[in-house]
C-alpha atoms as a PDB file:
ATOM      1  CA  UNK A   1     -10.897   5.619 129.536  1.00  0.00           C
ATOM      2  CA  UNK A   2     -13.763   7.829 129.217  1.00  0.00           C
ATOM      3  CA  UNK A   3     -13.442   8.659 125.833  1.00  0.00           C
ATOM      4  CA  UNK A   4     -15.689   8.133 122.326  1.00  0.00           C
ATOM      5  CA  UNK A   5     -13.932   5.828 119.429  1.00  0.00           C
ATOM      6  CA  UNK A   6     -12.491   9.194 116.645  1.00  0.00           C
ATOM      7  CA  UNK A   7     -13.482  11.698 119.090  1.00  0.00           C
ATOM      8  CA  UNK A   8     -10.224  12.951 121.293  1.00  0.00           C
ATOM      9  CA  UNK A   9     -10.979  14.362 125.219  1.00  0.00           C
ATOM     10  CA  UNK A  10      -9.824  17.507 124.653  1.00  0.00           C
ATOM     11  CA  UNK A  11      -8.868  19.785 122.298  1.00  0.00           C
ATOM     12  CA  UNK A  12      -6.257  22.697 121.629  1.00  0.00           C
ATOM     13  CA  UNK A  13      -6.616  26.115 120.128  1.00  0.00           C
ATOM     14  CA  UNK A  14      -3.823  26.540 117.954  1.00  0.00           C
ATOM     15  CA  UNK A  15      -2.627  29.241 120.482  1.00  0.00           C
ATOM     16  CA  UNK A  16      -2.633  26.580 123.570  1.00  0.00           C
ATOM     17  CA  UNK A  17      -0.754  23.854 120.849  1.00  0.00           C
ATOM     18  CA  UNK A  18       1.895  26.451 119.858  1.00  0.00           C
ATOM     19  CA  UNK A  19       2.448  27.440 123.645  1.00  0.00           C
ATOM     20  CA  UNK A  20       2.553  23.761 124.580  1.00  0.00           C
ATOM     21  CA  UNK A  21       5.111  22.808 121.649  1.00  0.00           C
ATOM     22  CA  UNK A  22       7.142  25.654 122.729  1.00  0.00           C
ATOM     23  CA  UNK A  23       7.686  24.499 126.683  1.00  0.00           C
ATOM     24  CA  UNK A  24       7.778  21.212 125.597  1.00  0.00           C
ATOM     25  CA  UNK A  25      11.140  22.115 123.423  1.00  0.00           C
ATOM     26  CA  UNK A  26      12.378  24.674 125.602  1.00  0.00           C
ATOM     27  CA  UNK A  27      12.459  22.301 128.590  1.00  0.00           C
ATOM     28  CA  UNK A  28      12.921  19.064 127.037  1.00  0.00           C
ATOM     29  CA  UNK A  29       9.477  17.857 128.716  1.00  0.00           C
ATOM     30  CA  UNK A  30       7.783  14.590 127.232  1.00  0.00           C
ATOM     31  CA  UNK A  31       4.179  17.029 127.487  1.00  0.00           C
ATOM     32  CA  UNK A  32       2.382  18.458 130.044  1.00  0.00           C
ATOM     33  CA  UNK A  33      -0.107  16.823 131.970  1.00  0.00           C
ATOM     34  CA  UNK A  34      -3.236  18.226 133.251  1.00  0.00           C
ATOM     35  CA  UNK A  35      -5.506  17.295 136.105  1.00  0.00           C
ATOM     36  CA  UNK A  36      -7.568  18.464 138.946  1.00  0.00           C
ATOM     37  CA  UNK A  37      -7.853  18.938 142.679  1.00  0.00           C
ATOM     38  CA  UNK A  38     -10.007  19.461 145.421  1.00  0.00           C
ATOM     39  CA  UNK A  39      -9.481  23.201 146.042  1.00  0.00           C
ATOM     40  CA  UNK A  40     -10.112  27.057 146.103  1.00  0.00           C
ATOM     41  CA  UNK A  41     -13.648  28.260 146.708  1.00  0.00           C
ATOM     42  CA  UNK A  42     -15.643  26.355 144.403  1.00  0.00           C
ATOM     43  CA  UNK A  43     -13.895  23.477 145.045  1.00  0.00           C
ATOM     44  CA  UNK A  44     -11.671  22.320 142.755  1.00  0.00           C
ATOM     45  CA  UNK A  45      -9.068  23.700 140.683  1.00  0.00           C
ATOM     46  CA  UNK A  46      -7.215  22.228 137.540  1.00  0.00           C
ATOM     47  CA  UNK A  47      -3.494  21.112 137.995  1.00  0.00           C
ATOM     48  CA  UNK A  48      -1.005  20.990 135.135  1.00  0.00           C
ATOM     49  CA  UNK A  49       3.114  19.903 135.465  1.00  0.00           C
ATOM     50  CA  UNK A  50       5.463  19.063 133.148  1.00  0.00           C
ATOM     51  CA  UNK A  51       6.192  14.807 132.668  1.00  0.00           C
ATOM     52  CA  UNK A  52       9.165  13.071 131.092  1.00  0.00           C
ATOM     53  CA  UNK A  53       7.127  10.006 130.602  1.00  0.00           C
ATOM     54  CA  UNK A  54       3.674   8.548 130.050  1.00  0.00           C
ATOM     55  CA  UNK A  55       1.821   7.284 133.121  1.00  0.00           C
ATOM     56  CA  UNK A  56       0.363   4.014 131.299  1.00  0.00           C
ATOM     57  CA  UNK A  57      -3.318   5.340 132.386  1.00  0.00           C
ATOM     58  CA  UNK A  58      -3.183   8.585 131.238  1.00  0.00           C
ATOM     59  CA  UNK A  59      -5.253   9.807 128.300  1.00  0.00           C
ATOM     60  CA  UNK A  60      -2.516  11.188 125.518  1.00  0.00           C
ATOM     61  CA  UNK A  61      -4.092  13.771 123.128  1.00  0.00           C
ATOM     62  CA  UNK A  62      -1.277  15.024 120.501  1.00  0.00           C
ATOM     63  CA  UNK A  63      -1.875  17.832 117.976  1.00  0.00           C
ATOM     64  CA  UNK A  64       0.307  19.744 115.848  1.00  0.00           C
ATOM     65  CA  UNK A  65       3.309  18.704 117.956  1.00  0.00           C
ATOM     66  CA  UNK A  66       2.017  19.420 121.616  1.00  0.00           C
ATOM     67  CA  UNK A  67       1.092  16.521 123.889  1.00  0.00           C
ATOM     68  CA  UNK A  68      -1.043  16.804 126.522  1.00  0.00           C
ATOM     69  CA  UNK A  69      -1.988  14.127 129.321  1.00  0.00           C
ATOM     70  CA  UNK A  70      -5.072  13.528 130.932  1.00  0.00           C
ATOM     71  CA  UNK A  71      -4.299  12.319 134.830  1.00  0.00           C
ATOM     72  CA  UNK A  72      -6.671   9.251 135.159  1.00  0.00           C
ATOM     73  CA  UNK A  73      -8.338  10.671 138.129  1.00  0.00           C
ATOM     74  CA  UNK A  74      -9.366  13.819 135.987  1.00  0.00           C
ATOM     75  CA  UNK A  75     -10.906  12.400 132.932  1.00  0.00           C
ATOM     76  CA  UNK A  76     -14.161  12.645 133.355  1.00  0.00           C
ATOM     77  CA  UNK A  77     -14.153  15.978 134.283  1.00  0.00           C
ATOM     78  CA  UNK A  78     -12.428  17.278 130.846  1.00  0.00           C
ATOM     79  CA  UNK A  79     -13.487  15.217 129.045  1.00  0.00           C
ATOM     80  CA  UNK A  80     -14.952  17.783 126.030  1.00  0.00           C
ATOM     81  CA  UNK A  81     -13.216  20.463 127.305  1.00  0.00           C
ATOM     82  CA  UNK A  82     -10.718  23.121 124.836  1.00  0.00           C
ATOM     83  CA  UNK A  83      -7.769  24.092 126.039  1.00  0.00           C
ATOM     84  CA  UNK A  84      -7.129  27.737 124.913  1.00  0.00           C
ATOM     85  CA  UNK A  85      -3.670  29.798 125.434  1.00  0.00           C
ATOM     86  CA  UNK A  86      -4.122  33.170 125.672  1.00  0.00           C
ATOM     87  CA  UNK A  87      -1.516  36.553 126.151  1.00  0.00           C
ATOM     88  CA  UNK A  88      -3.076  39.193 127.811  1.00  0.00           C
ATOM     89  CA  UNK A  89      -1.487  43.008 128.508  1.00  0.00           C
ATOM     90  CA  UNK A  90      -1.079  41.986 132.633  1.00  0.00           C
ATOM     91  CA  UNK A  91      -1.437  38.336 132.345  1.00  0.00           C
ATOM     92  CA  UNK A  92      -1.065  35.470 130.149  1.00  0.00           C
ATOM     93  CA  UNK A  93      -1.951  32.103 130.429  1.00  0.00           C
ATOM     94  CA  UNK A  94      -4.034  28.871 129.873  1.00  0.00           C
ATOM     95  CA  UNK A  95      -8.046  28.762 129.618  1.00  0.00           C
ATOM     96  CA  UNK A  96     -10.015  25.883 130.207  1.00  0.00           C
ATOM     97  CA  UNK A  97     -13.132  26.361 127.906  1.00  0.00           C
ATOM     98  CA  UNK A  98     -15.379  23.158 130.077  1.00  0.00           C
ATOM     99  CA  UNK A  99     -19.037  22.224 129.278  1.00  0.00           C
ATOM    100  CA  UNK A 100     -18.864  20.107 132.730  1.00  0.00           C
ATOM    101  CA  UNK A 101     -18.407  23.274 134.919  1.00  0.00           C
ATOM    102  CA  UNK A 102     -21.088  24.376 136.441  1.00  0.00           C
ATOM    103  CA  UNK A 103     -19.854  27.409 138.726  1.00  0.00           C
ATOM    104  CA  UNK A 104     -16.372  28.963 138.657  1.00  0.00           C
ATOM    105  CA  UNK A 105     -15.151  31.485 141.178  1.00  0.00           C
ATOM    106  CA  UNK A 106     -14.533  35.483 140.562  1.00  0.00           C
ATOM    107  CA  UNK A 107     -10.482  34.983 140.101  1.00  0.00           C
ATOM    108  CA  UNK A 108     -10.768  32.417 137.714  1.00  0.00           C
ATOM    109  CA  UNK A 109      -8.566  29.249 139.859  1.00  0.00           C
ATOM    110  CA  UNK A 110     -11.728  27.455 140.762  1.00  0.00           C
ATOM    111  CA  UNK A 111     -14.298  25.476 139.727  1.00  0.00           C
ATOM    112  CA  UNK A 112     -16.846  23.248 140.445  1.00  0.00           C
ATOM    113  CA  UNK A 113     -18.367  20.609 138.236  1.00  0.00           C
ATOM    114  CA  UNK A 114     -22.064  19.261 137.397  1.00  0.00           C
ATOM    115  CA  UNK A 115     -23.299  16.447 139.296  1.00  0.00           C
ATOM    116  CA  UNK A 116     -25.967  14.129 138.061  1.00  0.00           C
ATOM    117  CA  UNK A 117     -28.387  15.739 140.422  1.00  0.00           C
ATOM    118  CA  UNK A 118     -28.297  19.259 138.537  1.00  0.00           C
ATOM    119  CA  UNK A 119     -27.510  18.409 134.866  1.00  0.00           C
ATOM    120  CA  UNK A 120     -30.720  17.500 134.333  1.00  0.00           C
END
Protein backbone atom coordinates (compact mmCIF):
# COMPACT_ATOMS: atom_id res chain seq x y z
CA UNK A 1 0.00 0.00 0.00
CA UNK A 2 2.64 2.28 1.02
CA UNK A 3 5.40 0.50 -0.19
CA UNK A 4 8.41 1.10 -3.06
CA UNK A 5 8.40 -1.52 -6.21
CA UNK A 6 11.83 -4.26 -4.84
CA UNK A 7 11.98 -2.54 -1.64
CA UNK A 8 9.94 -4.67 1.25
CA UNK A 9 8.31 -2.45 4.48
CA UNK A 10 10.15 -3.99 6.88
CA UNK A 11 12.81 -6.02 7.53
CA UNK A 12 14.03 -8.90 9.98
CA UNK A 13 17.28 -9.48 11.77
CA UNK A 14 18.00 -12.96 11.41
CA UNK A 15 17.38 -13.19 15.24
CA UNK A 16 13.61 -11.68 14.89
CA UNK A 17 13.18 -14.30 11.52
CA UNK A 18 14.42 -17.32 13.54
CA UNK A 19 12.14 -16.31 16.60
CA UNK A 20 9.24 -15.71 14.23
CA UNK A 21 9.75 -19.18 12.29
CA UNK A 22 9.93 -20.79 15.57
CA UNK A 23 6.24 -19.53 17.02
CA UNK A 24 5.00 -19.80 13.80
CA UNK A 25 5.79 -23.82 13.92
CA UNK A 26 5.32 -24.24 17.45
CA UNK A 27 1.76 -22.86 17.29
CA UNK A 28 0.74 -23.67 13.91
CA UNK A 29 0.15 -19.75 13.24
CA UNK A 30 -0.12 -18.58 9.46
CA UNK A 31 2.54 -15.41 10.85
CA UNK A 32 2.28 -12.83 13.10
CA UNK A 33 0.89 -9.64 12.42
CA UNK A 34 2.02 -6.39 13.66
CA UNK A 35 0.32 -3.06 14.11
CA UNK A 36 -0.20 -0.10 16.27
CA UNK A 37 -2.43 1.69 18.73
CA UNK A 38 -3.23 4.75 20.29
CA UNK A 39 -1.62 4.23 23.73
CA UNK A 40 0.88 4.51 26.71
CA UNK A 41 2.53 7.86 27.33
CA UNK A 42 3.77 8.85 24.10
CA UNK A 43 0.93 7.78 22.52
CA UNK A 44 1.00 4.90 20.72
CA UNK A 45 2.29 1.56 21.14
CA UNK A 46 2.92 -1.31 18.53
CA UNK A 47 0.51 -4.40 18.62
CA UNK A 48 1.50 -7.84 17.37
CA UNK A 49 -0.95 -11.33 17.50
CA UNK A 50 -0.72 -14.36 15.96
CA UNK A 51 -3.21 -14.88 12.44
CA UNK A 52 -4.27 -18.08 10.73
CA UNK A 53 -4.99 -16.20 7.61
CA UNK A 54 -4.16 -13.19 5.46
CA UNK A 55 -6.37 -10.12 5.85
CA UNK A 56 -6.49 -9.31 1.92
CA UNK A 57 -5.06 -5.63 2.88
CA UNK A 58 -2.36 -6.50 4.84
CA UNK A 59 1.23 -5.96 3.73
CA UNK A 60 2.97 -9.71 3.77
CA UNK A 61 6.80 -9.50 4.15
CA UNK A 62 8.33 -13.25 4.19
CA UNK A 63 12.02 -14.00 4.86
CA UNK A 64 13.83 -17.02 5.59
CA UNK A 65 10.58 -18.77 6.55
CA UNK A 66 8.93 -16.12 8.97
CA UNK A 67 5.94 -14.09 7.78
CA UNK A 68 5.07 -11.08 9.10
CA UNK A 69 1.86 -8.83 8.39
CA UNK A 70 1.54 -5.32 8.23
CA UNK A 71 -2.23 -4.28 9.65
CA UNK A 72 -3.39 -1.75 6.93
CA UNK A 73 -4.00 0.89 9.44
CA UNK A 74 -0.21 0.66 10.52
CA UNK A 75 1.68 0.88 7.34
CA UNK A 76 2.77 3.98 7.15
CA UNK A 77 4.11 4.10 10.33
CA UNK A 78 6.65 0.99 9.74
CA UNK A 79 7.08 1.36 6.86
CA UNK A 80 11.30 1.20 6.89
CA UNK A 81 11.35 -0.05 10.09
CA UNK A 82 13.73 -3.56 11.28
CA UNK A 83 12.34 -5.80 13.32
CA UNK A 84 15.07 -7.14 15.70
CA UNK A 85 14.62 -10.22 18.31
CA UNK A 86 16.65 -9.98 21.05
CA UNK A 87 17.35 -12.41 24.52
CA UNK A 88 18.35 -10.52 27.27
CA UNK A 89 19.55 -11.97 31.02
CA UNK A 90 15.87 -10.52 32.65
CA UNK A 91 14.02 -10.03 29.51
CA UNK A 92 13.71 -11.05 26.04
CA UNK A 93 11.83 -9.86 23.34
CA UNK A 94 11.08 -7.95 20.05
CA UNK A 95 12.72 -4.42 19.03
CA UNK A 96 11.34 -2.16 16.69
CA UNK A 97 14.43 -0.35 15.15
CA UNK A 98 11.84 2.86 13.41
CA UNK A 99 13.23 5.90 11.49
CA UNK A 100 9.47 7.37 11.82
CA UNK A 101 9.65 7.62 15.68
CA UNK A 102 10.26 10.59 16.91
CA UNK A 103 10.00 10.19 20.87
CA UNK A 104 9.65 6.89 22.75
CA UNK A 105 8.92 6.64 26.44
CA UNK A 106 11.52 5.49 29.39
CA UNK A 107 10.00 1.68 29.52
CA UNK A 108 10.25 1.14 26.05
CA UNK A 109 6.00 0.31 25.18
CA UNK A 110 5.50 3.70 23.66
CA UNK A 111 6.02 5.74 20.99
CA UNK A 112 5.15 8.53 19.13
CA UNK A 113 5.70 9.19 15.47
CA UNK A 114 6.90 12.29 13.19
CA UNK A 115 4.34 14.43 11.80
CA UNK A 116 4.84 16.51 8.73
CA UNK A 117 5.06 19.56 10.89
CA UNK A 118 8.47 18.40 12.63
CA UNK A 119 10.24 16.22 10.01
CA UNK A 120 11.30 18.97 8.35
Amino acid sequence: MFGIPGKQAVTLTPAAANQITRLMAKNDHSGLRIGVKKGGCAGMEYTMEYVQATDPNDEVVEQDGARVMIAPMAQMFLFGTEIDYETGLLESGFRFNNPNVSEACGCGESIKFNTPDSAA
